[in-house]
N, C-alpha and C. Protein backbone atom coordinates (compact mmCIF):
# COMPACT_ATOMS: atom_id res chain seq x y z
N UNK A 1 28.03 -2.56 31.57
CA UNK A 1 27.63 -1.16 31.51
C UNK A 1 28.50 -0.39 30.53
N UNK A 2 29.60 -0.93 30.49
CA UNK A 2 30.61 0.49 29.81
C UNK A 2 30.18 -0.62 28.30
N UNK A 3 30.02 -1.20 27.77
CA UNK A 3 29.71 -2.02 26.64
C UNK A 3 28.13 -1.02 25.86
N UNK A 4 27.51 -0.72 27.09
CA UNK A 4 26.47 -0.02 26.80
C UNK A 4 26.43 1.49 26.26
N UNK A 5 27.31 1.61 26.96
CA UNK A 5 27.57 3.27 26.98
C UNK A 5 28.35 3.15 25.74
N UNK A 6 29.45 2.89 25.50
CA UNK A 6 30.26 2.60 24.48
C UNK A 6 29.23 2.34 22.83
N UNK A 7 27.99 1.54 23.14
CA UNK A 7 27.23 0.97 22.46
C UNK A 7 25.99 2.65 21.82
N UNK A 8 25.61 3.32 22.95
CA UNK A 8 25.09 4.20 22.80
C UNK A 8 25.98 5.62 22.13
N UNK A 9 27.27 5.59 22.76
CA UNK A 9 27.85 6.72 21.63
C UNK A 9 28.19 6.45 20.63
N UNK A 10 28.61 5.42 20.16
CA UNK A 10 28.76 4.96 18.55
C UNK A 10 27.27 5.35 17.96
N UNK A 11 26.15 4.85 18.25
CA UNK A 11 24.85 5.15 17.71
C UNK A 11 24.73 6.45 17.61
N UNK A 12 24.94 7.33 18.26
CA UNK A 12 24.99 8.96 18.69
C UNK A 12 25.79 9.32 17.21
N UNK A 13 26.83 9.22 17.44
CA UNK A 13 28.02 9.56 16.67
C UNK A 13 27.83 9.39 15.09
N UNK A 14 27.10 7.66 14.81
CA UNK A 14 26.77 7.19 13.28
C UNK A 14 25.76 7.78 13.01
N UNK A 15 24.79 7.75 13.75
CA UNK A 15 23.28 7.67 13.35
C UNK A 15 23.00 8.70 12.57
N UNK A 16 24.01 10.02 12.44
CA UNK A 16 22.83 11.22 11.70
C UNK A 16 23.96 10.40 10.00
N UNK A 17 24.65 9.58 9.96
CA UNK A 17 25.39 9.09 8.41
C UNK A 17 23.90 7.83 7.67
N UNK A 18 23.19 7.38 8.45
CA UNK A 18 22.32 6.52 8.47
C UNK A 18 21.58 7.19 7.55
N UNK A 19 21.60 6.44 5.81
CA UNK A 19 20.43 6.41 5.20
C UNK A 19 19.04 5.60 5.54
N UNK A 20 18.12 6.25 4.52
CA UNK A 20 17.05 4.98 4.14
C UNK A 20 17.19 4.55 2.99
N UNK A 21 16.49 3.59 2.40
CA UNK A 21 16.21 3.07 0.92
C UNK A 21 15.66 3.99 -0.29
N UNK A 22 14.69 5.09 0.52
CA UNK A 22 14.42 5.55 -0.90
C UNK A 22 14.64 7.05 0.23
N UNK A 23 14.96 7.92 -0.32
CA UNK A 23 14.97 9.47 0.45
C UNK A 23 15.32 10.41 -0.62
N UNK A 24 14.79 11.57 -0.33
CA UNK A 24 14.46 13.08 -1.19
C UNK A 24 16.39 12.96 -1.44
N UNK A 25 16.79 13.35 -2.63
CA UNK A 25 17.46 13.73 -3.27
C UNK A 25 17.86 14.52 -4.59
N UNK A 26 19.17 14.75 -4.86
CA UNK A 26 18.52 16.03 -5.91
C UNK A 26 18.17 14.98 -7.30
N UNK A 27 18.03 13.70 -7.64
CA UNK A 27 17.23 13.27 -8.96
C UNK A 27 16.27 12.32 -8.02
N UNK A 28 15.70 12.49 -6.62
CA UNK A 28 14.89 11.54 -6.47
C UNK A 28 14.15 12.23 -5.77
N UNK A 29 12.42 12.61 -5.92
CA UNK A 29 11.44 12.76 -5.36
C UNK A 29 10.73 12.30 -4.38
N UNK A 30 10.53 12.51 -3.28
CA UNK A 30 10.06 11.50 -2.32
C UNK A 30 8.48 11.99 -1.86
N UNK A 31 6.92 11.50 -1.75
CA UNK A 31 6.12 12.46 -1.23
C UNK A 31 5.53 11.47 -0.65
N UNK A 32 5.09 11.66 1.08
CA UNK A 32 4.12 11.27 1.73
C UNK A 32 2.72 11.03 1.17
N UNK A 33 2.25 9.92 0.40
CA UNK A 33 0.87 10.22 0.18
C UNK A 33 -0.44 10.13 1.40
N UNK A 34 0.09 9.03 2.12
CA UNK A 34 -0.61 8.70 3.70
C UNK A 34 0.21 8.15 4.61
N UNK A 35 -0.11 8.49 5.79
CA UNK A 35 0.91 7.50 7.50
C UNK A 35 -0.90 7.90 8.03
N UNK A 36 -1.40 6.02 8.01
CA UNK A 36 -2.22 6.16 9.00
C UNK A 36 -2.94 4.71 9.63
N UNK A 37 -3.09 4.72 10.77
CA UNK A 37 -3.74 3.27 11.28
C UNK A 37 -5.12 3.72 11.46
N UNK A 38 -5.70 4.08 10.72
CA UNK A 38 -7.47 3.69 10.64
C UNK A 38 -7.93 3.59 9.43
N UNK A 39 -8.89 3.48 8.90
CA UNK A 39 -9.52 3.21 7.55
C UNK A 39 -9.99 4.56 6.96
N UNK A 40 -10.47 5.16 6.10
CA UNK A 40 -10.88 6.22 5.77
C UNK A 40 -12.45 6.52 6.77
N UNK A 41 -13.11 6.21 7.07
CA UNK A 41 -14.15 6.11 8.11
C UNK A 41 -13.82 6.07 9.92
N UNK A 42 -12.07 5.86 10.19
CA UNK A 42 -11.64 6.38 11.79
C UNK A 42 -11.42 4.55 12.10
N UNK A 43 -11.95 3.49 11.69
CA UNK A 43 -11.62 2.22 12.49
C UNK A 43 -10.32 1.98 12.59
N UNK A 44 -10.04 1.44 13.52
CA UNK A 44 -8.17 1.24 13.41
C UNK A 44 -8.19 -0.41 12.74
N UNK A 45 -7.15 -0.02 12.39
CA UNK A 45 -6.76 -1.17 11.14
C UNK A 45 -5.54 -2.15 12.08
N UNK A 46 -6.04 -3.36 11.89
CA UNK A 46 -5.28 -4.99 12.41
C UNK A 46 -4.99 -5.74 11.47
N UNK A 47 -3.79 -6.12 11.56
CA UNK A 47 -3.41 -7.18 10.41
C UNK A 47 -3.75 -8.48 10.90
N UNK A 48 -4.13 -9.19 9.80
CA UNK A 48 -4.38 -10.37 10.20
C UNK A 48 -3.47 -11.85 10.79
N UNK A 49 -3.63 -12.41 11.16
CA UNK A 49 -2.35 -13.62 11.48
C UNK A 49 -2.52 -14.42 10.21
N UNK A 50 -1.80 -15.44 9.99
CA UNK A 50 -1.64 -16.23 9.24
C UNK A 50 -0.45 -16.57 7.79
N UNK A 51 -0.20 -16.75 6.89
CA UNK A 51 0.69 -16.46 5.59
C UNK A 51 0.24 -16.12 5.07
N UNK A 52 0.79 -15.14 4.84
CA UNK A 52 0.58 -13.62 4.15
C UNK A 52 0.67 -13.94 2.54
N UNK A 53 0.14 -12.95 1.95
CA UNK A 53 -0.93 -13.08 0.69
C UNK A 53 -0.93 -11.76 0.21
N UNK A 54 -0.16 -10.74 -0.96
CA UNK A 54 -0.65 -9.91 -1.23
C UNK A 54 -0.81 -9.22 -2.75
N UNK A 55 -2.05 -8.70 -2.67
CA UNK A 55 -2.60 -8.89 -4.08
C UNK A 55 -2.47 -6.91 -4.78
N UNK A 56 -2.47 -7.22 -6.08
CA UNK A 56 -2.52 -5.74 -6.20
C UNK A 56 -3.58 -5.86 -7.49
N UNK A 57 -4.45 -4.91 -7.88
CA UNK A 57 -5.60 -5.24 -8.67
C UNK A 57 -5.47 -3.73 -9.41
N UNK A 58 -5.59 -3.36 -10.64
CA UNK A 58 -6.06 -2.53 -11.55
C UNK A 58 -7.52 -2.54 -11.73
N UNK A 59 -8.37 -1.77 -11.23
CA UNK A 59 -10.13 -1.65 -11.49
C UNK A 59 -10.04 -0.59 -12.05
N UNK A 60 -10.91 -0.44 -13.37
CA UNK A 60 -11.11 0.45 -14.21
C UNK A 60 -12.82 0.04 -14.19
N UNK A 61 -13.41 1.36 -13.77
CA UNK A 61 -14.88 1.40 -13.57
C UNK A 61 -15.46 2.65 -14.82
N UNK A 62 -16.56 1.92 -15.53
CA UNK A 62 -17.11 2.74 -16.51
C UNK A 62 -18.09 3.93 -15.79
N UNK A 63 -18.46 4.97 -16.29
CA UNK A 63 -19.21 5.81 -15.90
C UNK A 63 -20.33 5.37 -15.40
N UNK A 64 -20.77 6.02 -14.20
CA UNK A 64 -22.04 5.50 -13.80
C UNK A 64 -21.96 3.93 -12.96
N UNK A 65 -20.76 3.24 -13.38
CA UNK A 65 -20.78 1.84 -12.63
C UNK A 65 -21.12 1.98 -11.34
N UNK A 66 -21.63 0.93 -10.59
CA UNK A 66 -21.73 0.41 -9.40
C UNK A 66 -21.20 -0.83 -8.72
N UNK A 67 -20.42 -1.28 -7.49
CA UNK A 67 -20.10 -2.13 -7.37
C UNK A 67 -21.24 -2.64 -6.07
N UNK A 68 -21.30 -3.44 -6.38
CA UNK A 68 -21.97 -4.33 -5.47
C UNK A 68 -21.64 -3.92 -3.87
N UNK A 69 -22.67 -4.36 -3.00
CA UNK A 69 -22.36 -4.42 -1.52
C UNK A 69 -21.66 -5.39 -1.24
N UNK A 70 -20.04 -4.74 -0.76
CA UNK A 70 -19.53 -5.88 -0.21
C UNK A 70 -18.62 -5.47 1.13
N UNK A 71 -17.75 -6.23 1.40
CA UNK A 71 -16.92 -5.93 2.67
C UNK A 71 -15.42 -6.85 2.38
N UNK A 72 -14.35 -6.79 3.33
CA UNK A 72 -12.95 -6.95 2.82
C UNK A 72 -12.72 -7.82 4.42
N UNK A 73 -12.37 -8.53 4.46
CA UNK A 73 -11.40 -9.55 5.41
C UNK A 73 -9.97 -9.08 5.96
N UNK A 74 -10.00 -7.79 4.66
CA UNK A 74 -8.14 -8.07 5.11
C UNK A 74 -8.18 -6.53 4.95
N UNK A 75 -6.90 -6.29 5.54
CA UNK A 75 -6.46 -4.12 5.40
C UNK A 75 -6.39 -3.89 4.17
N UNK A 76 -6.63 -3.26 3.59
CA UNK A 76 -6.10 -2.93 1.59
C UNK A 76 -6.63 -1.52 1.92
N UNK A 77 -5.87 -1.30 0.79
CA UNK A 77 -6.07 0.59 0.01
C UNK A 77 -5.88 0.82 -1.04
N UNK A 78 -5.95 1.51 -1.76
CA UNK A 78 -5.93 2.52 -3.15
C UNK A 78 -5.40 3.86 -3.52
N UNK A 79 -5.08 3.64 -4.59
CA UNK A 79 -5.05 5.13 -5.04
C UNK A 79 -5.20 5.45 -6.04
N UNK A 80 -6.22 6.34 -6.74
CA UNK A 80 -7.01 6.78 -7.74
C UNK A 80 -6.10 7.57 -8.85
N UNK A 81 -6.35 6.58 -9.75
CA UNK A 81 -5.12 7.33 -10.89
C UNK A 81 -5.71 8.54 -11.67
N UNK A 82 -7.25 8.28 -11.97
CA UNK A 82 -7.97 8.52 -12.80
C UNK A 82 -9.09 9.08 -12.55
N UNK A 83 -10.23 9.83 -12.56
CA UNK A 83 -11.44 10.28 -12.12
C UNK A 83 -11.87 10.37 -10.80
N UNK A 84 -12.93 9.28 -10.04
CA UNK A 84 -13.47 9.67 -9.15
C UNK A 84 -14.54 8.78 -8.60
N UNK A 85 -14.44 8.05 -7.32
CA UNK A 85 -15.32 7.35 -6.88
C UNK A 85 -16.27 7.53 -5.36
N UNK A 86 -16.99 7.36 -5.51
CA UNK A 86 -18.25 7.98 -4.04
C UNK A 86 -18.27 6.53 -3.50
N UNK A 87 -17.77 6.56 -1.94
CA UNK A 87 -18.09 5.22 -1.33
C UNK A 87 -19.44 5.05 -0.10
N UNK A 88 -19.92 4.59 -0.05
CA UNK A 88 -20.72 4.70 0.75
C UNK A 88 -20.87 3.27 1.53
N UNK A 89 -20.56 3.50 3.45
CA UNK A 89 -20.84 2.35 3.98
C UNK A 89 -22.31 2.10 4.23
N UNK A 90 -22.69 0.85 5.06
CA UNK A 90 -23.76 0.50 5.38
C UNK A 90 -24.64 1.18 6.30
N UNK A 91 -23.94 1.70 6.83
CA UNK A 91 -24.39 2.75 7.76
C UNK A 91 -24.61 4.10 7.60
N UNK A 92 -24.28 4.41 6.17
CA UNK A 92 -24.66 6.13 5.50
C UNK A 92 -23.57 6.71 5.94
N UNK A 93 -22.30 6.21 6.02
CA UNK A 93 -21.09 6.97 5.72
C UNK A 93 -20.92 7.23 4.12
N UNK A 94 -20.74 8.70 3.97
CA UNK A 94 -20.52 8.67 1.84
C UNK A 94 -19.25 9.22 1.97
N UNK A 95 -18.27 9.44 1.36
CA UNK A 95 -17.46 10.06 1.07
C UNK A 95 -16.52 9.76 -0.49
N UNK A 96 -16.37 11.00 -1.22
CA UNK A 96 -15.99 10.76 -2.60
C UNK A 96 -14.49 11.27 -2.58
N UNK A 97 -13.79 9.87 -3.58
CA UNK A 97 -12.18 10.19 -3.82
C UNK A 97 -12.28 10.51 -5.17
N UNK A 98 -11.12 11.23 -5.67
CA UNK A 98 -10.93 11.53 -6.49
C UNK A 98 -9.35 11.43 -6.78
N UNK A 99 -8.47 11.91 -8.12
CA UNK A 99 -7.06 11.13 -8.66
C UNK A 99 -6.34 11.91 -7.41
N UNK A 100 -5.37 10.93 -7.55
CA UNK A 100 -4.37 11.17 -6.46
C UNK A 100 -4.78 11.04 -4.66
N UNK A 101 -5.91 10.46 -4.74
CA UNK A 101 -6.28 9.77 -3.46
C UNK A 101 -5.76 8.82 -2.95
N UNK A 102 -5.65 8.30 -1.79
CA UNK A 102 -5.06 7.38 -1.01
C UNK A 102 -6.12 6.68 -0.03
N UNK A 103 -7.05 5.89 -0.62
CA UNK A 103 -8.30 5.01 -0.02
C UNK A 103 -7.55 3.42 1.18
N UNK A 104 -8.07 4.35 2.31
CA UNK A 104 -7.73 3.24 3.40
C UNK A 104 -9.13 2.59 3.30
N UNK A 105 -9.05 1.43 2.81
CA UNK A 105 -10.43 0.47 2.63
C UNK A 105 -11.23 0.50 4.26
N UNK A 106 -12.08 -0.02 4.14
CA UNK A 106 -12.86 -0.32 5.94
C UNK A 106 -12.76 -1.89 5.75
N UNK A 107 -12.42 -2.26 7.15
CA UNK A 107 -12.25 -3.66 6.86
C UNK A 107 -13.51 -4.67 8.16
N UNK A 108 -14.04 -5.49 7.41
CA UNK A 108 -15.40 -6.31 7.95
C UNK A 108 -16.74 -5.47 7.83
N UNK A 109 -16.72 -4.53 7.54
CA UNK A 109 -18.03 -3.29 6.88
C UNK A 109 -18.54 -3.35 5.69
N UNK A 110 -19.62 -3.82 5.51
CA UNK A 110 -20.13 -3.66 4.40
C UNK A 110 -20.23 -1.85 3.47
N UNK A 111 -19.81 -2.27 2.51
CA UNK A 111 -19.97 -0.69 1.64
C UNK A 111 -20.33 -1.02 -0.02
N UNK A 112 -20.30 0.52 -0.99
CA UNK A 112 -20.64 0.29 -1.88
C UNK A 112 -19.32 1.36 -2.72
N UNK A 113 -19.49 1.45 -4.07
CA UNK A 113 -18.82 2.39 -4.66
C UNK A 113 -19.62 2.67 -6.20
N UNK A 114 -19.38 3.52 -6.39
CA UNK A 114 -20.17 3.95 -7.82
C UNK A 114 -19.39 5.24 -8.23
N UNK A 115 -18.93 5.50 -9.35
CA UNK A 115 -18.25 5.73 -10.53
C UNK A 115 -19.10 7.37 -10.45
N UNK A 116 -19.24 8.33 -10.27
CA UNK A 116 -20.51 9.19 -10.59
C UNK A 116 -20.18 10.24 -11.24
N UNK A 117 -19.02 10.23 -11.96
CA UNK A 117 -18.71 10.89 -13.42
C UNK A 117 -18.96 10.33 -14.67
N UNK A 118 -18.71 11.09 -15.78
CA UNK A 118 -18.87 11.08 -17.07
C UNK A 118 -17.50 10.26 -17.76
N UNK A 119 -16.33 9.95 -16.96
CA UNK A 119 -15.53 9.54 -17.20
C UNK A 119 -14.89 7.98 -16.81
N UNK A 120 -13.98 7.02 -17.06
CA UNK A 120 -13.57 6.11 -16.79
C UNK A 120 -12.82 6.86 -15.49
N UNK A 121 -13.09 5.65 -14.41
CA UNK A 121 -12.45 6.15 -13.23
C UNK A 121 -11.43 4.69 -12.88
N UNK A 122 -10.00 4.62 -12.95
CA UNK A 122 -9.00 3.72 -12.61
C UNK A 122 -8.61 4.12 -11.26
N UNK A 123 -8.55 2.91 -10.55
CA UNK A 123 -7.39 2.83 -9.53
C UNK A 123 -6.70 1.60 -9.11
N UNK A 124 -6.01 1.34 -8.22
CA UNK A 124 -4.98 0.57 -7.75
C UNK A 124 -5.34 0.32 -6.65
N UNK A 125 -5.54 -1.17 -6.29
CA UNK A 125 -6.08 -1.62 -5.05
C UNK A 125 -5.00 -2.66 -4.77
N UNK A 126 -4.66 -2.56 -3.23
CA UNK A 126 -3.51 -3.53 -2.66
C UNK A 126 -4.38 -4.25 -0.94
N UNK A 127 -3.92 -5.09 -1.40
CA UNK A 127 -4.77 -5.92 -0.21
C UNK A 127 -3.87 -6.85 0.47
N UNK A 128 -3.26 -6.52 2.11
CA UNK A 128 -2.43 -7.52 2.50
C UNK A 128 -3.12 -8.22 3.43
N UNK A 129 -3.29 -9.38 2.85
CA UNK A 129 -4.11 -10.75 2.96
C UNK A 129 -3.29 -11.61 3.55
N UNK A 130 -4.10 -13.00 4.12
CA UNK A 130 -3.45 -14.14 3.67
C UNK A 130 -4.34 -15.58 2.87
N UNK A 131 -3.78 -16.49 3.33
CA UNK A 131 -3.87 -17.57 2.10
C UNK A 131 -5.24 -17.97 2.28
N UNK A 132 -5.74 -17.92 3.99
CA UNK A 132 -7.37 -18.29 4.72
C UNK A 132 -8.33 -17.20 4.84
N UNK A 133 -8.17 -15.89 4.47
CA UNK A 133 -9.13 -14.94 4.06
C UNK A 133 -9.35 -14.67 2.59
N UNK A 134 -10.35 -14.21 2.97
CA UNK A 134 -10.59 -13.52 1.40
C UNK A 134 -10.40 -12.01 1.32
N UNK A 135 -9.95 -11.34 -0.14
CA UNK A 135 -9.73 -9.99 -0.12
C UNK A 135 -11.16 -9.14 -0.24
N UNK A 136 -12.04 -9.83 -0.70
CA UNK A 136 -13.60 -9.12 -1.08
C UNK A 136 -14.67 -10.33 -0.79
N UNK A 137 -15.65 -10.07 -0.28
CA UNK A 137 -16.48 -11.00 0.23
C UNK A 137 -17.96 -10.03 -0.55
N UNK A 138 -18.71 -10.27 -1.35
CA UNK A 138 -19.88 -10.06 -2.26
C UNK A 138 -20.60 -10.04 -0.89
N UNK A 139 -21.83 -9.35 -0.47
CA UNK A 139 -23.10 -9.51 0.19
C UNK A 139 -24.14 -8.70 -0.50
């Protein structure tokens, strides 16, 4: 018991000296872009079991593009460097991102995406996978 107690005021005492790795300082910027466990559509998001796998992808979509109906195996997200994309699930969920978005993918849902500006629309897709799923499954 006194090992405990002893154990708990040291923590008391250190804990407010306790950095993190990256934190607001005066040459370092820090900004929340998202904290969230569901997908952009409310499903809560599960990681998968297995060895882990993770991919990061640059998609640069021309005006007007469309991507195919597909669905994702694994949690991934985005964030829109550049223009602007309209997603739409299978079920007539639409919702459009635009730069500086933070896209929580839907994961086992079929959806679509299409480009519906005049402009090249880039973003950054991260997908934590593993070695027995796939990150995009075509339907």
């Amino acid at each position: 018991m006194k090992k405990i107690t002893l154990y708990l005021l040291f923590s008391l005492l250190f804990l407010p000296l306790t950095s993190f790795a990256i934190e607001n300082t005066n040459n370092i910027k820090v900004t929340k872009l998202i904290e969230t466990d569901t997908s952009w559509e409310k499903t809560k998001i599960i990681y998968p079991n297995g060895d882990s796998k993770i991919t990061a992808l640059l998609v640069e979509m021309q005006p007007q593009a469309k991507m195919q109906m597909h669905y994702h195996e694994v949690p991934s997200f985005g964030y829109i460097l550049e223009g602007k994309i309209t997603v739409q699930s299978e079920s007539g969920d639409i919702r459009t991102f635009s730069k500086g978005d933070v896209v929580i993918e839907m994961i086992n849902k079929k959806h679509s995406g299409v480009n519906p500006g005049d402009s090249v629309t880039k973003f950054i897709v991260f997908y934590m996978g593993t070695e027995d799923l796939k990150n995009t499954i075509i339907k």
